[in-house]
C-alpha atoms as a PDB file:
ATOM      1  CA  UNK A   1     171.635 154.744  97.353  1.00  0.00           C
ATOM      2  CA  UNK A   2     167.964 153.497  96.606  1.00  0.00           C
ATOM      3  CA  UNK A   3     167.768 156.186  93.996  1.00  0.00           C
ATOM      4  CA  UNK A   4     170.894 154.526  92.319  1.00  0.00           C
ATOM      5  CA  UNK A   5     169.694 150.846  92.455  1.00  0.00           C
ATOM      6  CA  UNK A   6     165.882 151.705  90.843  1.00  0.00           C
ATOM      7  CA  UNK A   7     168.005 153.354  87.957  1.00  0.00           C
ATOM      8  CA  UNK A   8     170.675 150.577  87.577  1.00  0.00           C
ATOM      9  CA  UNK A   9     167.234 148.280  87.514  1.00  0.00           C
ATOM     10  CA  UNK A  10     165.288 150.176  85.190  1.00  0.00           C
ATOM     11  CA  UNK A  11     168.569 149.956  82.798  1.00  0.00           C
ATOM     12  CA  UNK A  12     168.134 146.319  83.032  1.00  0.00           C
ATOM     13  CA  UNK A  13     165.780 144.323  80.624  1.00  0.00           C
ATOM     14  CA  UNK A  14     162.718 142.644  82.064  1.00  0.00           C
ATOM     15  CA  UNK A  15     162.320 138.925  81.994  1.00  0.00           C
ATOM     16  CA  UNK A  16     159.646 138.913  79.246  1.00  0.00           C
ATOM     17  CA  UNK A  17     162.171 140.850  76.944  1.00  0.00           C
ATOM     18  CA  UNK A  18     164.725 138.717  77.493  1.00  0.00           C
ATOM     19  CA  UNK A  19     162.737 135.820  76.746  1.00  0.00           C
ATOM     20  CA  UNK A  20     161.086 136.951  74.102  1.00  0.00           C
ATOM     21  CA  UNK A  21     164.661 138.326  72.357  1.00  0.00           C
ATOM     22  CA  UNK A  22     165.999 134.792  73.198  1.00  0.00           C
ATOM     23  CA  UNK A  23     162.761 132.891  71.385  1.00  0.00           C
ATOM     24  CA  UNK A  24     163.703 135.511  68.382  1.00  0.00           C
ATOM     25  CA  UNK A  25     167.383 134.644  68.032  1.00  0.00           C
ATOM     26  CA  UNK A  26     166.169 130.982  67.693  1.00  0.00           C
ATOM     27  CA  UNK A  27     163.609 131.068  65.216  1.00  0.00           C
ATOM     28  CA  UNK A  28     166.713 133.291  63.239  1.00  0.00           C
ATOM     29  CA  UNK A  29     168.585 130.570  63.908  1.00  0.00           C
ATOM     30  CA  UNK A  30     165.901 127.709  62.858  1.00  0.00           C
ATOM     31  CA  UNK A  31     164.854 129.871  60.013  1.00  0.00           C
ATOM     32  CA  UNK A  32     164.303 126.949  57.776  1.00  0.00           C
ATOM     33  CA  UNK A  33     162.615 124.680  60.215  1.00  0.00           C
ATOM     34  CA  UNK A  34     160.231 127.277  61.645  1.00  0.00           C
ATOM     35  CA  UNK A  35     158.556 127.508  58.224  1.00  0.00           C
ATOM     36  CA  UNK A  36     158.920 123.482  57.450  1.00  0.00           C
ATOM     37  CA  UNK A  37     156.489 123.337  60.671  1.00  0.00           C
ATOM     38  CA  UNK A  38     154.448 126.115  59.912  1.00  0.00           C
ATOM     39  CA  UNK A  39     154.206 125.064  56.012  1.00  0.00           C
ATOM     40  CA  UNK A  40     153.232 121.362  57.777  1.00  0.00           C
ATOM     41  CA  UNK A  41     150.803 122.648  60.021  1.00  0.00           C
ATOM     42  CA  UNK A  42     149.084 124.287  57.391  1.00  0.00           C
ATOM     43  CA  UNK A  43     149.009 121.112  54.828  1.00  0.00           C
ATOM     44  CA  UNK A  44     147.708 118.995  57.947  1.00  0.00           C
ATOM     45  CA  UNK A  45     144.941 122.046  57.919  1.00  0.00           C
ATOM     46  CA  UNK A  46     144.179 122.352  54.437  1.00  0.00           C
ATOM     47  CA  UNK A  47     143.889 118.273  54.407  1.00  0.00           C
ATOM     48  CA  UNK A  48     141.363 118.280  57.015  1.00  0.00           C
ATOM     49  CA  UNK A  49     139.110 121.109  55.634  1.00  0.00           C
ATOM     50  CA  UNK A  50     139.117 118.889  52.553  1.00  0.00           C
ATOM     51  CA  UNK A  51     138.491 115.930  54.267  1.00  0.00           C
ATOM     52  CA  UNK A  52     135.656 117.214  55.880  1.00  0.00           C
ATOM     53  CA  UNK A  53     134.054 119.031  52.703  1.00  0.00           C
ATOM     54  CA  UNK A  54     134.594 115.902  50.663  1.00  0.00           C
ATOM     55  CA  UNK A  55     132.684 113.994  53.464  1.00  0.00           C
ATOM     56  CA  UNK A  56     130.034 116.278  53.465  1.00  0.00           C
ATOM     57  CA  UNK A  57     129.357 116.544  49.729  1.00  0.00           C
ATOM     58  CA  UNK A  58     129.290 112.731  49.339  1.00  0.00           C
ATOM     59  CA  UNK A  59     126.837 112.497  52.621  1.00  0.00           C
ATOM     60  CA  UNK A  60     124.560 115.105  50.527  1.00  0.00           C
ATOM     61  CA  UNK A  61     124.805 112.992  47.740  1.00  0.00           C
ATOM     62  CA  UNK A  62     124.041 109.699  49.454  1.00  0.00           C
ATOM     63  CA  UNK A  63     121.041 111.467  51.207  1.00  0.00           C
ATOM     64  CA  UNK A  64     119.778 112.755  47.776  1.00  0.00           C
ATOM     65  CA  UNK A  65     119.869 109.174  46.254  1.00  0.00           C
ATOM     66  CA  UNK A  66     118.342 107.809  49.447  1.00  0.00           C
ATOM     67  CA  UNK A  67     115.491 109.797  48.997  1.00  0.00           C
ATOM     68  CA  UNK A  68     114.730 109.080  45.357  1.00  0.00           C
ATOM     69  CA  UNK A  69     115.305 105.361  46.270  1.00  0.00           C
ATOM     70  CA  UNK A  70     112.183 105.895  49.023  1.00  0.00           C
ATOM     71  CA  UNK A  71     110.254 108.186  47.059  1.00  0.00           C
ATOM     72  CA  UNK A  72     110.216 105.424  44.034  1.00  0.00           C
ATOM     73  CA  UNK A  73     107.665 103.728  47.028  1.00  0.00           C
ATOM     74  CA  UNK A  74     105.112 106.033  46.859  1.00  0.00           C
ATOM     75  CA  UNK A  75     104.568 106.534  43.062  1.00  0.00           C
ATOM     76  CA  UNK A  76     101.234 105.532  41.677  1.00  0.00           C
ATOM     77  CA  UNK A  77     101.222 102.375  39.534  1.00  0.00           C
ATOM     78  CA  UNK A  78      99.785 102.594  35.383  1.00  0.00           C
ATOM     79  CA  UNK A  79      96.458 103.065  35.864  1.00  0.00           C
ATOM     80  CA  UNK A  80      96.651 104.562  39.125  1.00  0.00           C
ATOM     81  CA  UNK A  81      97.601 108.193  38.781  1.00  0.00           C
ATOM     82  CA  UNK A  82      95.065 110.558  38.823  1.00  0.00           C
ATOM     83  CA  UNK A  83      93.818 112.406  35.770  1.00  0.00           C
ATOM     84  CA  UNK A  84      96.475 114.913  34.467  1.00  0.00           C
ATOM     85  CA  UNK A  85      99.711 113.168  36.522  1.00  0.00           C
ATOM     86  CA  UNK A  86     102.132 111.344  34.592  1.00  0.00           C
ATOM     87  CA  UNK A  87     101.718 107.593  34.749  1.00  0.00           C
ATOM     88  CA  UNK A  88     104.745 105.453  36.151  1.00  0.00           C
ATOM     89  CA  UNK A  89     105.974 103.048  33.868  1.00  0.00           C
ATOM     90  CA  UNK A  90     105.818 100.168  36.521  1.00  0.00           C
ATOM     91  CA  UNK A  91     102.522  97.995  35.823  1.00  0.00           C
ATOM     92  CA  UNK A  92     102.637  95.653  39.281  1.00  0.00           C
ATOM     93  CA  UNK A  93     103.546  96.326  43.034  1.00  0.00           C
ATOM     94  CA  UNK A  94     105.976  93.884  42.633  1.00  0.00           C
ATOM     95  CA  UNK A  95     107.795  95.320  39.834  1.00  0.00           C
ATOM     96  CA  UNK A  96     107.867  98.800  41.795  1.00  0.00           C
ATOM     97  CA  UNK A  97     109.179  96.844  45.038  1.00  0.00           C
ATOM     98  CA  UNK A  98     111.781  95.525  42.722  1.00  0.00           C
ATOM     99  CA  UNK A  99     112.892  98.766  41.688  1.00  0.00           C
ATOM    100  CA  UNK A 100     112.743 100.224  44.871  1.00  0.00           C
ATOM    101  CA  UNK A 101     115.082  97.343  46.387  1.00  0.00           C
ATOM    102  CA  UNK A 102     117.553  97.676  43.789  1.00  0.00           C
ATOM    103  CA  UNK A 103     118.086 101.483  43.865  1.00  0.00           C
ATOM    104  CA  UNK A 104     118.545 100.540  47.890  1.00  0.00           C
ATOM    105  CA  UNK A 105     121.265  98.484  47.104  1.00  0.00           C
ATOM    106  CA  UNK A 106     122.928 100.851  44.508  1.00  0.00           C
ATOM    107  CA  UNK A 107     123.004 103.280  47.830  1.00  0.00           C
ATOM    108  CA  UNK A 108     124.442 101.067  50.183  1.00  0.00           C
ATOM    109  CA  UNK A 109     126.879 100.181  47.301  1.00  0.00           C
ATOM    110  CA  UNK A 110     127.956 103.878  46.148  1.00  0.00           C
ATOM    111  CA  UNK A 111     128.074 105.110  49.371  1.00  0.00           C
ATOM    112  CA  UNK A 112     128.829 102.520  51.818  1.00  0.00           C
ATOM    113  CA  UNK A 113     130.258 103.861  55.306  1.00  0.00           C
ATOM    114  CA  UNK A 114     127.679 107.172  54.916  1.00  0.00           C
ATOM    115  CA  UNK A 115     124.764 107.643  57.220  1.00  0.00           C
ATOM    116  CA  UNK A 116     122.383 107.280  54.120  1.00  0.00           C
ATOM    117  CA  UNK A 117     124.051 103.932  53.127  1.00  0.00           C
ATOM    118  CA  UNK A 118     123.222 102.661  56.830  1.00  0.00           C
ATOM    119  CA  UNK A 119     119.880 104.109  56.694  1.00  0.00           C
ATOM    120  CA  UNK A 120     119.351 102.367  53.081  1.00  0.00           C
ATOM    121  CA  UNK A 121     120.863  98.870  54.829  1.00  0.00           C
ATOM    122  CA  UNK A 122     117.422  99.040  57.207  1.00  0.00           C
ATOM    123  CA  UNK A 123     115.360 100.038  54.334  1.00  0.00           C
ATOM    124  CA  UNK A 124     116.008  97.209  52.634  1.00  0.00           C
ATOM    125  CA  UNK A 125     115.213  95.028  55.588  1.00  0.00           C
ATOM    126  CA  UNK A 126     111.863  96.751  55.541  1.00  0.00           C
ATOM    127  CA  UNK A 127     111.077  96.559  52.132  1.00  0.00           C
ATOM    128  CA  UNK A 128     112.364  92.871  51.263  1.00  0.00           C
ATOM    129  CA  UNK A 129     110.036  91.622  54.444  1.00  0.00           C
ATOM    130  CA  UNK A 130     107.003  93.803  52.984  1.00  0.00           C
ATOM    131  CA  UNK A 131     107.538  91.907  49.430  1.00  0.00           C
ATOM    132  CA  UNK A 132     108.089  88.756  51.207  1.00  0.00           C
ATOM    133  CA  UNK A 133     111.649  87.450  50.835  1.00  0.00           C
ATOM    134  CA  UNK A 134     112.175  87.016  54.594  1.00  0.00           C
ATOM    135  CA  UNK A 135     115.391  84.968  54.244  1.00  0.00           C
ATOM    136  CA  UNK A 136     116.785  88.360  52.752  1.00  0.00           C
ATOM    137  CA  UNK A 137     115.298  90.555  55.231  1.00  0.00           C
ATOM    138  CA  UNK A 138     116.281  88.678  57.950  1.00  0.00           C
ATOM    139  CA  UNK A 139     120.255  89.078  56.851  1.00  0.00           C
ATOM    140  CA  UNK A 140     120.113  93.102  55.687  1.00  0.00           C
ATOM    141  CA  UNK A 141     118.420  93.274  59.475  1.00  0.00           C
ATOM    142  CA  UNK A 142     121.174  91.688  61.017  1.00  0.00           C
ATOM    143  CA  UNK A 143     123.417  93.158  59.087  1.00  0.00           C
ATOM    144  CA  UNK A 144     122.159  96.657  59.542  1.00  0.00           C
ATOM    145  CA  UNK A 145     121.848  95.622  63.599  1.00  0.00           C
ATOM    146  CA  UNK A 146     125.312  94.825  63.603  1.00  0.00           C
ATOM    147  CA  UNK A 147     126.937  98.145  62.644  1.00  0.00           C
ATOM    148  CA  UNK A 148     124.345 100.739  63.416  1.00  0.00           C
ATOM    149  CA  UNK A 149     124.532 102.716  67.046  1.00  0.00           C
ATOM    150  CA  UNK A 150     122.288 102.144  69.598  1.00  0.00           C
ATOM    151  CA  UNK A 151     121.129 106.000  68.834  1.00  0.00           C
ATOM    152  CA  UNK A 152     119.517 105.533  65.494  1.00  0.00           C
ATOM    153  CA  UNK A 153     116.002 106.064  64.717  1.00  0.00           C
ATOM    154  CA  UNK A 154     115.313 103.092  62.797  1.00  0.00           C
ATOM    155  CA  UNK A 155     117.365 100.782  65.094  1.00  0.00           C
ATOM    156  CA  UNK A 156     113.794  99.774  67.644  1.00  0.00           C
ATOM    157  CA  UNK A 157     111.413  99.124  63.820  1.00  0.00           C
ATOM    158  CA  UNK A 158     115.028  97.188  62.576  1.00  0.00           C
ATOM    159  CA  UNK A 159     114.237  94.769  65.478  1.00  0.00           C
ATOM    160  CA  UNK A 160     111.145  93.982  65.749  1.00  0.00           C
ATOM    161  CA  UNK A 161     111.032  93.654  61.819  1.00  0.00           C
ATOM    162  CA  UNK A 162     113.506  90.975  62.539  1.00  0.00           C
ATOM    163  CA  UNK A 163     111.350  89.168  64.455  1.00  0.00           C
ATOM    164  CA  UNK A 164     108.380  89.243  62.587  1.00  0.00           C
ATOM    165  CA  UNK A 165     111.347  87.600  59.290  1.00  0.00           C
ATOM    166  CA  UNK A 166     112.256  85.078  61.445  1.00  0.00           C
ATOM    167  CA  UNK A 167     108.859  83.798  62.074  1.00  0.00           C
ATOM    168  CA  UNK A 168     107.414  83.999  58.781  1.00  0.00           C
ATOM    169  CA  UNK A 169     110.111  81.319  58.645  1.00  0.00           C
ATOM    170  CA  UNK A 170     109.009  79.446  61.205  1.00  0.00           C
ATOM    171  CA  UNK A 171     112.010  80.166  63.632  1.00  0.00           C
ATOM    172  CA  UNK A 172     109.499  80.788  66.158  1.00  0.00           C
ATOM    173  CA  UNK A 173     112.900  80.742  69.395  1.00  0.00           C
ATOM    174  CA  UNK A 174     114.751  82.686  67.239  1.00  0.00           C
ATOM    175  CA  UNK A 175     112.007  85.916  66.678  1.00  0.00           C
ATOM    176  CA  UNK A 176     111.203  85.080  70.221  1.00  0.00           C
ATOM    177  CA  UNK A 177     114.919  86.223  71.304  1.00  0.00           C
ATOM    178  CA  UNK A 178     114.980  88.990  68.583  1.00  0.00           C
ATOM    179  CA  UNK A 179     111.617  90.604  70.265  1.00  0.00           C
ATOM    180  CA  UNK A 180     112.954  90.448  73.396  1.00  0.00           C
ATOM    181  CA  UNK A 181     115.637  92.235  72.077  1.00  0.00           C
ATOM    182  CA  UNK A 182     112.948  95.599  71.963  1.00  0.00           C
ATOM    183  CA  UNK A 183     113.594  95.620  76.198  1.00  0.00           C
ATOM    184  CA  UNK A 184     117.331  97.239  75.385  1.00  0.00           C
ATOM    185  CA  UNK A 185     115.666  99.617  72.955  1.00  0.00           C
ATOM    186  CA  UNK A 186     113.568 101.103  75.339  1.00  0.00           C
ATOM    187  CA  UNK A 187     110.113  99.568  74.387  1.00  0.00           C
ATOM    188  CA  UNK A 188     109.137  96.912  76.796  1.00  0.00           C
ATOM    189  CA  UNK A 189     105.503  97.203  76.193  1.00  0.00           C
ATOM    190  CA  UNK A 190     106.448  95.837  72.355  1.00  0.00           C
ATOM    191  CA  UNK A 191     108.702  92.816  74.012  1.00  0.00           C
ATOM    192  CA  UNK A 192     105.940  91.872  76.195  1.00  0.00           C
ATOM    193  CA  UNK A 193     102.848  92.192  73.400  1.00  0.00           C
ATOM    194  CA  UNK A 194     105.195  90.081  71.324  1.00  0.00           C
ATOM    195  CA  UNK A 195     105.768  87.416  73.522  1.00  0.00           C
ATOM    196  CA  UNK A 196     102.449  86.761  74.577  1.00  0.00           C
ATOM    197  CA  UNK A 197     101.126  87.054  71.167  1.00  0.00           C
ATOM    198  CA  UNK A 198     103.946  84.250  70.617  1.00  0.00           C
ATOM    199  CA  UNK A 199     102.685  82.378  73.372  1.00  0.00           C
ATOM    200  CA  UNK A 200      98.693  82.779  71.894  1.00  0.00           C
ATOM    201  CA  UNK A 201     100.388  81.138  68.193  1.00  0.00           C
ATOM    202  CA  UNK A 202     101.941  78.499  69.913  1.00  0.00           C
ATOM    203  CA  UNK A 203      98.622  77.562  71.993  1.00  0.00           C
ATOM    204  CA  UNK A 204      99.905  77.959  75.047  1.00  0.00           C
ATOM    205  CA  UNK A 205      97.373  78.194  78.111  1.00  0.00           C
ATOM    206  CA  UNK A 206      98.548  80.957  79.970  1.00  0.00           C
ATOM    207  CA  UNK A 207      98.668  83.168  76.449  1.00  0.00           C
ATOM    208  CA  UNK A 208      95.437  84.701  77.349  1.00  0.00           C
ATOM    209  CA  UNK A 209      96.441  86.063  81.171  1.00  0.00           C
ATOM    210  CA  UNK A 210      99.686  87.342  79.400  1.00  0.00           C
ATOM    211  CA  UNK A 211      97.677  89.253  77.315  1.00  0.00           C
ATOM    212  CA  UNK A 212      95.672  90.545  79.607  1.00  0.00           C
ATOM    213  CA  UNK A 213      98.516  91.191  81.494  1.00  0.00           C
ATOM    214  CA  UNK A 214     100.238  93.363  78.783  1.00  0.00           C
ATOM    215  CA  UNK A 215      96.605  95.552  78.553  1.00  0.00           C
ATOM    216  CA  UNK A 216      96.836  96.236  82.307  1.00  0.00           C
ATOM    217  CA  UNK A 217     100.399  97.470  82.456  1.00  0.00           C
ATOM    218  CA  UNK A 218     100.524 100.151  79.898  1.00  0.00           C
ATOM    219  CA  UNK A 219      97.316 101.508  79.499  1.00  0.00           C
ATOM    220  CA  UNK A 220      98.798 104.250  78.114  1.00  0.00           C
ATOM    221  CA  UNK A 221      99.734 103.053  75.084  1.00  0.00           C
ATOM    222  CA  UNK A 222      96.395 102.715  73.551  1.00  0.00           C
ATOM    223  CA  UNK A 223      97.635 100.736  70.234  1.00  0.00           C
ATOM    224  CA  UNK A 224      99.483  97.764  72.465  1.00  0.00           C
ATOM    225  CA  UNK A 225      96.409  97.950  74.962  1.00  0.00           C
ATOM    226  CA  UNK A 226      93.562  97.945  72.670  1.00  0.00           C
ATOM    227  CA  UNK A 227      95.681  94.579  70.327  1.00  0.00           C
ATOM    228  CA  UNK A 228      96.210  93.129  73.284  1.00  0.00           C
ATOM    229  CA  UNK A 229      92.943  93.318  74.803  1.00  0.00           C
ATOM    230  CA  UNK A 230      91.679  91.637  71.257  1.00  0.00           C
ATOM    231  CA  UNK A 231      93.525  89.153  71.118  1.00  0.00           C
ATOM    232  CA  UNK A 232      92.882  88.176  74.348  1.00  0.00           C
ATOM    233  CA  UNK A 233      89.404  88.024  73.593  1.00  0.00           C
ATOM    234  CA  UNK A 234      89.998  85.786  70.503  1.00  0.00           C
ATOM    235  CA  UNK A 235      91.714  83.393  72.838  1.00  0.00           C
ATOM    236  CA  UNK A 236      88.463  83.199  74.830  1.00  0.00           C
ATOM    237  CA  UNK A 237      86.987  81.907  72.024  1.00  0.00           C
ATOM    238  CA  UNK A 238      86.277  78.804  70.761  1.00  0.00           C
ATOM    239  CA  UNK A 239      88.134  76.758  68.499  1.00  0.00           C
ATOM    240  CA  UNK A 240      86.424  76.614  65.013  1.00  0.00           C
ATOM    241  CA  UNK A 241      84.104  73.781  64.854  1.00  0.00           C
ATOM    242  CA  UNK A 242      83.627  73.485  67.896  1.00  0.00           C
ATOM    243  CA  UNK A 243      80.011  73.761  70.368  1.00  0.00           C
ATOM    244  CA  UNK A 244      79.627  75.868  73.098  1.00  0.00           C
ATOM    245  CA  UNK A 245      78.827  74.474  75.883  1.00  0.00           C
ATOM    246  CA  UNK A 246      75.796  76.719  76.224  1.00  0.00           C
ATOM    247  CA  UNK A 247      74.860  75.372  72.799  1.00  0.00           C
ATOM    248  CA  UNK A 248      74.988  71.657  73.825  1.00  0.00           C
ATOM    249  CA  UNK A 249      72.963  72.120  76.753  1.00  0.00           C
ATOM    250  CA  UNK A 250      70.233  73.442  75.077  1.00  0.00           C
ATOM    251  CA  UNK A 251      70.794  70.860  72.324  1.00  0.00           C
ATOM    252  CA  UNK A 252      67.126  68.932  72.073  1.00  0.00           C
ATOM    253  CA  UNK A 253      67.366  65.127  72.716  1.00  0.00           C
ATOM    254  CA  UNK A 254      67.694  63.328  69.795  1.00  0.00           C
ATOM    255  CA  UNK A 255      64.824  61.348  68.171  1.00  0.00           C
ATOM    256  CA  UNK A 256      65.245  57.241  68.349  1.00  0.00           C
ATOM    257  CA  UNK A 257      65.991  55.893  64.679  1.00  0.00           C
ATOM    258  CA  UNK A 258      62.818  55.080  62.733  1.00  0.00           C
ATOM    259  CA  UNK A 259      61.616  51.547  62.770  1.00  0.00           C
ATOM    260  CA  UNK A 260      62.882  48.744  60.256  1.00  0.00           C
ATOM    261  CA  UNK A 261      60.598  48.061  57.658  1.00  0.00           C
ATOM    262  CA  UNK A 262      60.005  44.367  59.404  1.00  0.00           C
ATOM    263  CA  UNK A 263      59.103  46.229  62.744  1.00  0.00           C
ATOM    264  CA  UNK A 264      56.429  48.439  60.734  1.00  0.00           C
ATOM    265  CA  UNK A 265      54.817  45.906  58.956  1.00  0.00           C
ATOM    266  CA  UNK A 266      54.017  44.074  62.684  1.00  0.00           C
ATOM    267  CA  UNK A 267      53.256  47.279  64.090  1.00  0.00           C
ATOM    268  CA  UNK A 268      50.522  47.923  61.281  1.00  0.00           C
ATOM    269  CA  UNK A 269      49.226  44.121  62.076  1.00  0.00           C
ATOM    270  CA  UNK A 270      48.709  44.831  65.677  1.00  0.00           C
END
């Protein structure tokens, strides 16, 4: 009887044929709509792949003008190259920073949205400060602040560059708040040098023990320390002008004004 049943069972298609022959009479049935999907997938596919190369290529090509923009920086001016090197054409720093700012812009223009474009937003922050238009560095900072990630490299220099715009212009609160934006960037030894180096401009009297302060708590970071530690000493100083005390002590007395000529002449009769 057991013998019987294993055969009648063995006759008998497994589950995973029967599913499998059921999934094959649809897609006979759906003929048309199986390859619609499969014909969609694909075009979804082949729209992505070209997405992504078309991305790429114009990232390469925003990179590649990036770097000429930067590398226009570095040339030597006329006069300045050295014997055998071409000569630039530009005859002043401020014609080259000129150039430099406008094939910046053309960057951010061409490729705006690219990493290069954001990059070349910061860059002209940098540069504009460095030829002095502060008013214009201050908005590409912000601007570049604004949209850029809390992750990119330039995003710590961006701020404190910011700072140092705003109080060219004399918006002393204003770079105060932008240095003390360096604490969310990871630099707090910048956010505190900055502030008490405020504090020293304005002529406030506890600038000196903030400096002081800054040299004590990061001693490793010899560049902060060592400015600090100056500037703290400059503070000890003097105003111009003035006489040290040490000097005034050891002053001599001062002679009594010389006689009138009416005193002499009874001086000379006695």
């Amino acid at each position: 009887m057991a013998d019987k049943l294993d055969r009648k069972q063995l006759k008998q298609p497994d589950e995973f044929q029967v599913v499998a022959g059921k999934a094959v009479q649809w897609i006979l049935k759906n003929q048309a709509r199986v390859i619609g999907g499969v014909v969609a997938i694909a075009v979804i596919a082949l729209g992505i792949w070209a997405f992504s190369s078309w991305r790429d290529s114009r990232e390469e090509k925003a990179g590649t003008a990036l770097s000429e923009a930067l590398e226009l920086a570095s040339r030597p001016l006329a006069g300045e190259a050295a014997p055998g090197e071409p000569q630039d054409s530009y005859a002043t720093k401020a014609e080259r920073d000129k150039a430099v700012i406008t094939a910046l812009q053309k960057v951010r223009s061409d490729y705006g949205g690219s990493r290069a474009a954001q990059t070349a937003q910061a860059e002209l922050g940098f540069h504009e400060e460095a030829a002095g238009d502060n008013a214009a560095a201050t908005k590409d900072l912000q601007d570049f602040l604004s949209s850029a990630g809390g992750d990119h490299p330039l995003r710590a220099m961006a701020q404190e560059s910011l700072g140092y715009a705003l109080e060219a212009q004399g918006k002393l609160d204003e770079a105060k708040a932008a240095f003390e934006k360096l604490r969310e960037d990871g630099m707090p030894s910048h956010a505190d040098f900055q502030a008490a180096r405020l504090a020293l401009l304005q002529g406030k009297p506890d600038a000196k023990a903030q400096l002081e302060k800054v040299a004590k708590d990061y001693p490793k970071e010899q560049g902060i320390a060592r400015e600090a530690n100056e500037r703290a000493e400059l503070a000890s100083l003097p105003p111009p002008g003035a006489t040290p005390p040490a000097a005034e002590q050891a002053a001599p007395a001062q002679k009594p004004p010389p006689p009138t000529s009416k005193h002499a002449k009874n001086a000379k009769k006695k």
